[in-house]
C-alpha atoms as a PDB file:
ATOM      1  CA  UNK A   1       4.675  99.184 -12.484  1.00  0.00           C
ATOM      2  CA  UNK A   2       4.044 100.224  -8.517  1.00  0.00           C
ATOM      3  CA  UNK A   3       7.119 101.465  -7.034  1.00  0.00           C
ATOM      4  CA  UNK A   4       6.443 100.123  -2.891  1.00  0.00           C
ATOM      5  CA  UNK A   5       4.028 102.629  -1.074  1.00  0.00           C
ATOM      6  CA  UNK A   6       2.461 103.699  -4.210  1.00  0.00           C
ATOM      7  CA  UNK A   7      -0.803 103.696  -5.094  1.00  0.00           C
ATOM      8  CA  UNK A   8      -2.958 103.345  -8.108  1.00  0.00           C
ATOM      9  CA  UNK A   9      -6.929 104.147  -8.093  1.00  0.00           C
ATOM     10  CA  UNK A  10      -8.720 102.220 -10.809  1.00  0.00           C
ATOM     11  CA  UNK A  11     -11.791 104.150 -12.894  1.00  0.00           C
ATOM     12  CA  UNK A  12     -14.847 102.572 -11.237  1.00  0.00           C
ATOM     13  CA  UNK A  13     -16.812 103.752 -14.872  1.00  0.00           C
ATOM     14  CA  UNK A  14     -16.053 100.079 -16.642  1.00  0.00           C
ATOM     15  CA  UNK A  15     -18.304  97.289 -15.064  1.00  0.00           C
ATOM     16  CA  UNK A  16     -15.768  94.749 -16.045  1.00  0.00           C
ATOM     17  CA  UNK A  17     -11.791  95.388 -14.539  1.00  0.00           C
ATOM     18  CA  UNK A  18      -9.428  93.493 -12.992  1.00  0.00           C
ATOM     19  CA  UNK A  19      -5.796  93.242 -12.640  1.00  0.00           C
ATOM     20  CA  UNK A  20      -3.197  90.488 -13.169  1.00  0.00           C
ATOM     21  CA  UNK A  21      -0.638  90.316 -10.729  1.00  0.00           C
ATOM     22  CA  UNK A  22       3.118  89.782 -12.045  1.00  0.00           C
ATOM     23  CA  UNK A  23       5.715  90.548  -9.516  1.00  0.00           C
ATOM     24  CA  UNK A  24       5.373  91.520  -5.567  1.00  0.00           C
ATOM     25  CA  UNK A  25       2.712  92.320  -3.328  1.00  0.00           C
ATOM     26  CA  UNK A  26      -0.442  94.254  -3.192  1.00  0.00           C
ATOM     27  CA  UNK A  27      -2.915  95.807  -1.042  1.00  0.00           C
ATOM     28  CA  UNK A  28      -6.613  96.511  -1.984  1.00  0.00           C
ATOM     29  CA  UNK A  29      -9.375  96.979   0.673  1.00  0.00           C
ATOM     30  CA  UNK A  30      -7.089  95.867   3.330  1.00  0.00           C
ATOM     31  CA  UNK A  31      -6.445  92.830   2.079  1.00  0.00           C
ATOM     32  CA  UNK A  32      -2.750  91.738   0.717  1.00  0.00           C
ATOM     33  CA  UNK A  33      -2.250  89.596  -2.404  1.00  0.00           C
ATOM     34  CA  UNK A  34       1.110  88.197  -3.984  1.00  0.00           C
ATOM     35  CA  UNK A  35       1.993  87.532  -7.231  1.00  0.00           C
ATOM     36  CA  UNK A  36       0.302  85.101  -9.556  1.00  0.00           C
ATOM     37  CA  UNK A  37      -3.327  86.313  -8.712  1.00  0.00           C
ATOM     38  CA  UNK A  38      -5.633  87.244 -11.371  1.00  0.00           C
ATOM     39  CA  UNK A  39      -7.904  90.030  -9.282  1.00  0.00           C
ATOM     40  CA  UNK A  40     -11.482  90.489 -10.510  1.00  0.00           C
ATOM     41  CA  UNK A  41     -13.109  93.698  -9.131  1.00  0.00           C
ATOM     42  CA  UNK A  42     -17.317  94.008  -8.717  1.00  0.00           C
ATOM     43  CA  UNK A  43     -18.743  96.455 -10.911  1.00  0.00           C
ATOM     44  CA  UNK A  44     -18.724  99.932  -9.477  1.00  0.00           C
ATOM     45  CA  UNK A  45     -16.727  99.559  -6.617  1.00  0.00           C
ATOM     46  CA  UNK A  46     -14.195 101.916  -6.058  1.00  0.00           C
ATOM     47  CA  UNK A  47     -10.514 100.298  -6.263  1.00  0.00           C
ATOM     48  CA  UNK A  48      -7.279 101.759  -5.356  1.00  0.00           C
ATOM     49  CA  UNK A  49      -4.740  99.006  -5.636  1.00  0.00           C
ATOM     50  CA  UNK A  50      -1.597  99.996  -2.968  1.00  0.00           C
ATOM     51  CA  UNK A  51       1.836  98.822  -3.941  1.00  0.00           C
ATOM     52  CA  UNK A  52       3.292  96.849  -0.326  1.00  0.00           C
ATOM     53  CA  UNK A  53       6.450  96.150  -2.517  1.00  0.00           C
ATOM     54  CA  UNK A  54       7.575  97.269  -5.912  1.00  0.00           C
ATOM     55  CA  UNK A  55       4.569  95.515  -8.141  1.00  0.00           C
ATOM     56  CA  UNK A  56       3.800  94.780 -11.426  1.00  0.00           C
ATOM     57  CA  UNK A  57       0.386  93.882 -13.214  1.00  0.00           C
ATOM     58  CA  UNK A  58      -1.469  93.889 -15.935  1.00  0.00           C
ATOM     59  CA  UNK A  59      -4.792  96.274 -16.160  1.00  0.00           C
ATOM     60  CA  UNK A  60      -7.554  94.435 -17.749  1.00  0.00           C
ATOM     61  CA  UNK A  61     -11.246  95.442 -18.441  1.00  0.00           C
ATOM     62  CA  UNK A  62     -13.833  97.782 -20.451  1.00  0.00           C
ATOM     63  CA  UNK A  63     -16.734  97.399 -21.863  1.00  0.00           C
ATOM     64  CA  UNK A  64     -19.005  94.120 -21.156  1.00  0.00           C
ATOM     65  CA  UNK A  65     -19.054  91.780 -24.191  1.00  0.00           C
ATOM     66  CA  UNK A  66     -22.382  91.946 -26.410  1.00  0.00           C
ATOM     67  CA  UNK A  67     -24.099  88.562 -25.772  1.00  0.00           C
ATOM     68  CA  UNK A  68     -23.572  85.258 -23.925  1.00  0.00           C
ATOM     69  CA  UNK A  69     -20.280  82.385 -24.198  1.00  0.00           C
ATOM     70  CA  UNK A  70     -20.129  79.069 -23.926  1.00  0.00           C
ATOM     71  CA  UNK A  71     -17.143  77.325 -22.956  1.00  0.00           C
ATOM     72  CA  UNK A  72     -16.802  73.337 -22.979  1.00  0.00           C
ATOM     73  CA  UNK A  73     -13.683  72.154 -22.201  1.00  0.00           C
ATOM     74  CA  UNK A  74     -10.816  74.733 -24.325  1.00  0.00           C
ATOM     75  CA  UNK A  75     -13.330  76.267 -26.543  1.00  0.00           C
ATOM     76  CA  UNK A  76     -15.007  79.121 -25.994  1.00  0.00           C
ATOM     77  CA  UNK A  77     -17.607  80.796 -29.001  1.00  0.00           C
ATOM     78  CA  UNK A  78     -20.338  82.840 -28.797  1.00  0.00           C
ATOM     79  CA  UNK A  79     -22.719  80.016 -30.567  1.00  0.00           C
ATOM     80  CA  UNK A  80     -23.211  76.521 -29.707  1.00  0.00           C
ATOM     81  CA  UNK A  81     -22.558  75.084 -32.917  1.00  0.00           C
ATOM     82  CA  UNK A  82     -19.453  76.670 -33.188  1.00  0.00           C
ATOM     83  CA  UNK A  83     -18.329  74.429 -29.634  1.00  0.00           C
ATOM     84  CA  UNK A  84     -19.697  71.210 -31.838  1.00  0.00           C
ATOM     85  CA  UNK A  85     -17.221  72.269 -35.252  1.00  0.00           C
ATOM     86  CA  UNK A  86     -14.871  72.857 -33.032  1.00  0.00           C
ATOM     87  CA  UNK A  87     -14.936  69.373 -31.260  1.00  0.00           C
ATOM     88  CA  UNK A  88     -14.959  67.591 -34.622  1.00  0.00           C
ATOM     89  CA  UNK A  89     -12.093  69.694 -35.576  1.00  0.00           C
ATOM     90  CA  UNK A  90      -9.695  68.877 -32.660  1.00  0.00           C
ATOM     91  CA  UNK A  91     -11.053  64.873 -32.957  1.00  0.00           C
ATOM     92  CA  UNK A  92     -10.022  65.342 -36.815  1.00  0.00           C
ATOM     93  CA  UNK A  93      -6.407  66.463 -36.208  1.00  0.00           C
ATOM     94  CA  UNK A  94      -7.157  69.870 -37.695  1.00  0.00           C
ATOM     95  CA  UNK A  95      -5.933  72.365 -35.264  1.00  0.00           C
ATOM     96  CA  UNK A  96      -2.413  72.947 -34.627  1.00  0.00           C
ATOM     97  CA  UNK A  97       0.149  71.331 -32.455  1.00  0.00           C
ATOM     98  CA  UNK A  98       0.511  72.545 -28.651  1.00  0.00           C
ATOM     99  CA  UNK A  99       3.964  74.226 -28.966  1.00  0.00           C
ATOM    100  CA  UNK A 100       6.083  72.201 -26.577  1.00  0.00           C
ATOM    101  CA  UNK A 101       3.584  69.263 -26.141  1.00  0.00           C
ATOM    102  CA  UNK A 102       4.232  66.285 -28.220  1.00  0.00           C
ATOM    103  CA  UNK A 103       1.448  64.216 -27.017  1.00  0.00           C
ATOM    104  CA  UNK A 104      -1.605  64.272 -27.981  1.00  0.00           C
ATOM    105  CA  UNK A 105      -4.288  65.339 -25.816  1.00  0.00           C
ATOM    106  CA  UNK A 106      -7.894  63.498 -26.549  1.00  0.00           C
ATOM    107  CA  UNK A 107     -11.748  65.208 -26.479  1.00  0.00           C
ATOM    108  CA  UNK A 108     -12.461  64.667 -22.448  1.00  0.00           C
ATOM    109  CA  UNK A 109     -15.836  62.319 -22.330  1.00  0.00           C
ATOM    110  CA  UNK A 110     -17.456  64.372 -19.745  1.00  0.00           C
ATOM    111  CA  UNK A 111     -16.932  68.499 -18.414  1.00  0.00           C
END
């Protein structure tokens, strides 16, 4: 939490940060940006994230992850053949309701 006219500077030592905005406004290289914004900063810039109003995020970031992802569609897996189980899973009916969703949502044809 930012009370309004603070200011928070953000270690520029992890290539991979950025910041989830919950409640009021920020300012960050002269630029303002409300709530619902998910902020991704470059690696090694130097970010200090200035509270307009009282704000609230969420720091995220650290170390970059060890080897490439693949997403199709929901799923995301670090090997291709994990996408492919994972497809023939949700066809199948074996993963888990969507809490709150009743209807069934089919495999999209195409991404």
């Amino acid at each position: 939490m930012l009370a309004a006219a603070s200011s928070l500077p953000l270690d520029p030592a992890y290539d991979e940060r950025a910041a989830y905005l919950l409640e009021g406004e920020v300012e960050i290289a002269g630029e303002r940006f409300a709530s619902g914004r998910l902020l991704v900063f470059r690696p090694g810039d130097h970010v200090t994230v200035g509270a307009v109003t009282p704000a609230r995020l969420i720091l995220l970031g650290g170390d970059p992850i060890d080897g490439p992802r693949h997403i199709w569609w929901n799923f995301v897996s670090s090997r291709r053949e994990r996408i492919e189980e994972a497809k023939q899973a949700w066809k199948n009916g074996r993963f888990g309701a969507v809490p709150g969703d009743a209807e069934f949502i089919p495999l999209p044809e195409r991404i």
